[in-house]
C-alpha atoms as a PDB file:
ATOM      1  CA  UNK A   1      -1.709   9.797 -27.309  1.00  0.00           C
ATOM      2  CA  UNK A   2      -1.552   8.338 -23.916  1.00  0.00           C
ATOM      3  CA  UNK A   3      -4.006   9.591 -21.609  1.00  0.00           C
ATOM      4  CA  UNK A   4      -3.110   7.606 -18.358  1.00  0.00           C
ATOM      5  CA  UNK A   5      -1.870   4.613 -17.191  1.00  0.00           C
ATOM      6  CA  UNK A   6      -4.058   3.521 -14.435  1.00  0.00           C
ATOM      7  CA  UNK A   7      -3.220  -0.089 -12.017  1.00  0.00           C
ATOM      8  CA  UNK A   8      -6.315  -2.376 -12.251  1.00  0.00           C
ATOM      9  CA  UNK A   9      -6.558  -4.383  -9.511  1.00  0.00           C
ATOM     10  CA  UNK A  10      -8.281  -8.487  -9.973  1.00  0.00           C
ATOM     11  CA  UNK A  11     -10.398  -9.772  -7.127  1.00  0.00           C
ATOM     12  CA  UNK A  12     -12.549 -12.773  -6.685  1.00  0.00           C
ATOM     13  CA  UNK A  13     -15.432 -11.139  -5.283  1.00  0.00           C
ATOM     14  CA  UNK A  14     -14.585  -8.582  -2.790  1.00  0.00           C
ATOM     15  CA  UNK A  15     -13.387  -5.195  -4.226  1.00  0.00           C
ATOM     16  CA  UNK A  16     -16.513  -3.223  -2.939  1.00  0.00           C
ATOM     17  CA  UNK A  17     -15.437  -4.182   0.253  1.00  0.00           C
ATOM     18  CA  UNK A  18     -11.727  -3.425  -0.649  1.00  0.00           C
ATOM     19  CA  UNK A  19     -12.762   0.305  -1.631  1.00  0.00           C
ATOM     20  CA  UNK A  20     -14.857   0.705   1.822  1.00  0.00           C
ATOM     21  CA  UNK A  21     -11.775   0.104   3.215  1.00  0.00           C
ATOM     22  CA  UNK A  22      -9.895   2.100   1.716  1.00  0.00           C
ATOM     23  CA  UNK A  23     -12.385   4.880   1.991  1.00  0.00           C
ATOM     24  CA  UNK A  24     -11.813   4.230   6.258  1.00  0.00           C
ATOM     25  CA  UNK A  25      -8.096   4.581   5.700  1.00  0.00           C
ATOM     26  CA  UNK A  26      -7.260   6.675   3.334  1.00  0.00           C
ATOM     27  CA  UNK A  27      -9.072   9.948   4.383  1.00  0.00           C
ATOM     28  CA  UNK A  28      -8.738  11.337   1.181  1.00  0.00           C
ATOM     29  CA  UNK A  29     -10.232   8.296  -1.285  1.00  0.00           C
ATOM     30  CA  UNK A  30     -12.781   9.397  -4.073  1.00  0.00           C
ATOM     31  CA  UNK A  31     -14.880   7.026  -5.658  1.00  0.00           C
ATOM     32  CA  UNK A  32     -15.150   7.803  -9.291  1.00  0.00           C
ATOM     33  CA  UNK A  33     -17.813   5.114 -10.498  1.00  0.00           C
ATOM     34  CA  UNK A  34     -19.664   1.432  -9.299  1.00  0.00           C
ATOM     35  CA  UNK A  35     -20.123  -0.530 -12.340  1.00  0.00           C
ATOM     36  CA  UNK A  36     -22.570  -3.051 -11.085  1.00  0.00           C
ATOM     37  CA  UNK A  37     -23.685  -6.518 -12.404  1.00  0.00           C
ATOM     38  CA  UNK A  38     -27.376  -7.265 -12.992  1.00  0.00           C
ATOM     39  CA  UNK A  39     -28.062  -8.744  -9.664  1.00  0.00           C
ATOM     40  CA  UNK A  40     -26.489  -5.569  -8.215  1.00  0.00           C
ATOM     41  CA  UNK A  41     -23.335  -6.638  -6.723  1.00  0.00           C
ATOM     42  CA  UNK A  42     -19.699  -5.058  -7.900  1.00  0.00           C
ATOM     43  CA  UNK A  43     -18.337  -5.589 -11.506  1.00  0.00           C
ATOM     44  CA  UNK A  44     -15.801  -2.794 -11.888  1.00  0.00           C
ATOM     45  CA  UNK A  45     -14.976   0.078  -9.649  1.00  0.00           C
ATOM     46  CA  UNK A  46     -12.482   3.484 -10.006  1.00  0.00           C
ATOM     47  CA  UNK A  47     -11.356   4.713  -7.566  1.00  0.00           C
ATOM     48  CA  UNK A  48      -8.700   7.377  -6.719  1.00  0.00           C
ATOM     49  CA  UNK A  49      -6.225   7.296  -3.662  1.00  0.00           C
ATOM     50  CA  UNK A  50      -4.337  10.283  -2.766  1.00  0.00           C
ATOM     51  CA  UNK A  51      -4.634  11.133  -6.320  1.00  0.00           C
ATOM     52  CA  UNK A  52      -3.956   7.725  -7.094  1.00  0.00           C
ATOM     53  CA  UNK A  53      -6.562   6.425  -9.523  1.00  0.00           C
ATOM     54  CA  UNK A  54      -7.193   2.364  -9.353  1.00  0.00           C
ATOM     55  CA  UNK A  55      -9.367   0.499 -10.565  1.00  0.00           C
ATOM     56  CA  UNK A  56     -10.680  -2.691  -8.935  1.00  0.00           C
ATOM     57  CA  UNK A  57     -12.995  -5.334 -10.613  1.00  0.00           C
ATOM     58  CA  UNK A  58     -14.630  -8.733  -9.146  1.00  0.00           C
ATOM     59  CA  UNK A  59     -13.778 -11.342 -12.516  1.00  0.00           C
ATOM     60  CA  UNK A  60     -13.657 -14.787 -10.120  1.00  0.00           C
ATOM     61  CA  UNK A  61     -10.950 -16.595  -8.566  1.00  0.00           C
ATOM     62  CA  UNK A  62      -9.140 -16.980 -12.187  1.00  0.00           C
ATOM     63  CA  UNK A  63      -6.148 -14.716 -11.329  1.00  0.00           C
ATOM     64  CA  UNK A  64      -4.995 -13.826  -7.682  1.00  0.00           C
ATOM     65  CA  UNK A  65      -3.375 -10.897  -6.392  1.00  0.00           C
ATOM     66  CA  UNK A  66       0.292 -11.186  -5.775  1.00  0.00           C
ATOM     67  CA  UNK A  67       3.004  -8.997  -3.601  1.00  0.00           C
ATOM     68  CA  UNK A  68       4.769  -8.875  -6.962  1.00  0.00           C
ATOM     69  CA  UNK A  69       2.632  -5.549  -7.577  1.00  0.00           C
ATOM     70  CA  UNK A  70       1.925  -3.335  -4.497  1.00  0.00           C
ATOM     71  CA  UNK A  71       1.166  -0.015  -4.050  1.00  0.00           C
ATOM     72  CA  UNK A  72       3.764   2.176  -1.975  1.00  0.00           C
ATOM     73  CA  UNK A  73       2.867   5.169  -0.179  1.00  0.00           C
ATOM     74  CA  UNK A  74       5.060   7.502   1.162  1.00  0.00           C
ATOM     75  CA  UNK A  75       4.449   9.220   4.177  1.00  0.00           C
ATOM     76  CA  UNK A  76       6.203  11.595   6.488  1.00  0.00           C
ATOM     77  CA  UNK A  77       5.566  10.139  10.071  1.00  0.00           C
ATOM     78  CA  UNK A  78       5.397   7.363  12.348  1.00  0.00           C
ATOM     79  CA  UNK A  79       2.067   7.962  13.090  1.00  0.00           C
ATOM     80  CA  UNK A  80       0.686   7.707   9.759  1.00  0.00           C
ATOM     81  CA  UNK A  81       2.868   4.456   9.109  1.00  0.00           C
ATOM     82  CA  UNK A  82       1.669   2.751  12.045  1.00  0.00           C
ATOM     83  CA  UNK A  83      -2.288   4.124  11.543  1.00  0.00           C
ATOM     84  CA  UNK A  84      -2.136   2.886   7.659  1.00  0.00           C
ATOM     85  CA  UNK A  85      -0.842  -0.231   8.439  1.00  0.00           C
ATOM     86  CA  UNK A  86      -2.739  -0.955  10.740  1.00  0.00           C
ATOM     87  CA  UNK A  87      -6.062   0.029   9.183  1.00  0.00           C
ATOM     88  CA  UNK A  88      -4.794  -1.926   6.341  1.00  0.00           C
ATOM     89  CA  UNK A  89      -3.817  -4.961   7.745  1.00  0.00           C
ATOM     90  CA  UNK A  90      -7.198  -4.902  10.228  1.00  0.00           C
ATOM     91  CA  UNK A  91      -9.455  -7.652   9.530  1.00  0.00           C
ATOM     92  CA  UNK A  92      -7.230 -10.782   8.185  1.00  0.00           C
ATOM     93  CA  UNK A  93      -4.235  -8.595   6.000  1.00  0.00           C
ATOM     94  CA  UNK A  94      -0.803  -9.389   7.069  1.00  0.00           C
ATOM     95  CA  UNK A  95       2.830  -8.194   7.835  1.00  0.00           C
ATOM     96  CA  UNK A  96       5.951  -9.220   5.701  1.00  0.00           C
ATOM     97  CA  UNK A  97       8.953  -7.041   5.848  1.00  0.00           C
ATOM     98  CA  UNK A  98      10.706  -3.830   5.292  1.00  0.00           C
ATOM     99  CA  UNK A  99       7.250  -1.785   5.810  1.00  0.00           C
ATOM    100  CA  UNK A 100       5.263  -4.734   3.084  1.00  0.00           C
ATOM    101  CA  UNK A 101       1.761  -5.780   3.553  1.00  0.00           C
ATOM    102  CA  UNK A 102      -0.570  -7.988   2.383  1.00  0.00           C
ATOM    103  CA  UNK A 103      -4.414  -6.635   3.204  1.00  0.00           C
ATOM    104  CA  UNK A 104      -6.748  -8.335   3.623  1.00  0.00           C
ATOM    105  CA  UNK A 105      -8.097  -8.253   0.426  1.00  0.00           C
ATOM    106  CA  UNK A 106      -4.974  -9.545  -1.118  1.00  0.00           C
ATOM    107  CA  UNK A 107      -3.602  -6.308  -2.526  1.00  0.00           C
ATOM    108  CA  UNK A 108       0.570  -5.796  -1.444  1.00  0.00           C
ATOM    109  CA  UNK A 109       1.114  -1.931   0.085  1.00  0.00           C
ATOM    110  CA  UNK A 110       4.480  -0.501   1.033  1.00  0.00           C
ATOM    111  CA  UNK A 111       4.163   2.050   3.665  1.00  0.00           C
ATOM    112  CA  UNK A 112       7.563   3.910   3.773  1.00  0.00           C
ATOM    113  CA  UNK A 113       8.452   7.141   5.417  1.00  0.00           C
ATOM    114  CA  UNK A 114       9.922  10.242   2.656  1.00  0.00           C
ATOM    115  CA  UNK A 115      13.286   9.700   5.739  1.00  0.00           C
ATOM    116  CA  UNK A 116      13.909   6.586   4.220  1.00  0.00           C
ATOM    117  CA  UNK A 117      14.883   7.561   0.793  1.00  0.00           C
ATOM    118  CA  UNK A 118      17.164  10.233   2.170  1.00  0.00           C
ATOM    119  CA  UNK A 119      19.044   7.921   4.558  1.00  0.00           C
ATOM    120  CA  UNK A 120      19.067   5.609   2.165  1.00  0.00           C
ATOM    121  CA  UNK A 121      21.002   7.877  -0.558  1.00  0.00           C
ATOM    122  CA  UNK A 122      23.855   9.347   1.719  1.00  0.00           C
ATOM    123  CA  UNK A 123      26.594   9.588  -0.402  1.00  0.00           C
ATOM    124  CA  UNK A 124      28.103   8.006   2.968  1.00  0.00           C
ATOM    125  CA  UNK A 125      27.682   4.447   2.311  1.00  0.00           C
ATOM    126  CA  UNK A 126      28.529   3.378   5.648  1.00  0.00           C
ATOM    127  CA  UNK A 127      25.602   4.705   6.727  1.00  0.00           C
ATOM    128  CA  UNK A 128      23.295   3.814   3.876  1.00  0.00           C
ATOM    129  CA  UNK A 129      24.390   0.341   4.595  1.00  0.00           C
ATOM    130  CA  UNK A 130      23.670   0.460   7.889  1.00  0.00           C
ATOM    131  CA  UNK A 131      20.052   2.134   7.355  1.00  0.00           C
ATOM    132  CA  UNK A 132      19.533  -0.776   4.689  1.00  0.00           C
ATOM    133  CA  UNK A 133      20.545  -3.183   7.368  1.00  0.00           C
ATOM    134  CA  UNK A 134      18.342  -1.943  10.024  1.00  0.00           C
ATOM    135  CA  UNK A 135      15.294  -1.743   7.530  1.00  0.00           C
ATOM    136  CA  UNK A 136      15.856  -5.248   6.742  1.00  0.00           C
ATOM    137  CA  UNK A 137      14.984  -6.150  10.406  1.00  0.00           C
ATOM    138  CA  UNK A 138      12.311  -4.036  10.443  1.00  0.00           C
ATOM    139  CA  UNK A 139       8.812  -5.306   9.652  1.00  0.00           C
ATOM    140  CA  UNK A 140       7.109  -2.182  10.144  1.00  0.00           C
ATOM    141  CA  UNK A 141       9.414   1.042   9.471  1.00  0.00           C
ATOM    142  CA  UNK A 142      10.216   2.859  12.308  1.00  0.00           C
ATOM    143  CA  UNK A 143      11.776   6.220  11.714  1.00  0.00           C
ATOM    144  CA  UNK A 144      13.629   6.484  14.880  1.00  0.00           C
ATOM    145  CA  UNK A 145      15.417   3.063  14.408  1.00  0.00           C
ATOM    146  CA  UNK A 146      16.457   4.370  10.710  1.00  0.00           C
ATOM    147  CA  UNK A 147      17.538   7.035  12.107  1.00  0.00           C
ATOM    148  CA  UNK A 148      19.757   5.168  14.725  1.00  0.00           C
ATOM    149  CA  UNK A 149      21.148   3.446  12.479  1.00  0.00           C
ATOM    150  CA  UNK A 150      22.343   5.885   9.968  1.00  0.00           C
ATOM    151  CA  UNK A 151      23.842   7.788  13.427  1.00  0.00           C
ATOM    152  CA  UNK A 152      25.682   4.815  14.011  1.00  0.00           C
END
């Protein structure tokens, strides 16, 4: 029997810093346990984000992060796109495209607004196309341009 599936997250040597920060952004963050090495700092932590449970562990520069995993949140305003992103990206993270981020930790986010998914499955595919257009352009989502767009 499967009791979860769970993303666990690789860093170098920073993941207690990583779930500080996520503990600043994310409002709502619970730290479940701190599984620390002899000399005290961070082996293994769990974590759980909006109900989200990670877990993060400092193992050396071995394996990096990549954006081919991320973690996408979905959110319902501007607002909270453009506070997550940039409490995210704060402190040496970075933009990509299409609402992707890099923190600065190395872990890839997706902050995308619950509109996008709607505009984005009009049966009208003129205006899906042009929503999926404008989002291409975007590198933060804005609501009111996806919007725009799928007015024409």
């Amino acid at each position: 029997m499967i009791l979860s599936v769970t993303p666990f997250l690789w860093f170098d040597d920073n993941a207690e810093d990583a779930v500080t920060r996520y503990q600043e952004v994310f409002d709502d963050t619970e730290v479940h346990s701190m599984n620390r090495h002899p000399d005290g700092s961070l082996f293994i932590a769990e974590i759980s984000v909006h109900g989200q449970r990670l877990t993060l562990m400092n193992a050396g520069p071995v394996h990096r992060l990549t954006d081919a995993f991320s973690l996408a949140v979905s959110v319902e305003t501007q607002e909270e796109i453009d506070r997550l992103t940039q409490g995210l990206i704060a402190d040496g993270g970075r933009l990509t495209m299409c609402g992707w981020l890099v923190d600065a930790f190395g872990v890839s986010w997706q902050i995308v607004p619950t509109a996008l998914g709607r505009l984005l499955s009009d049966p009208d595919r003129g205006k899906a196309e042009r929503v999926r257009e404008a989002m291409m352009g975007m590198v933060i989502l804005d609501i009111g341009g996806l919007q725009a767009a799928y007015d024409g």
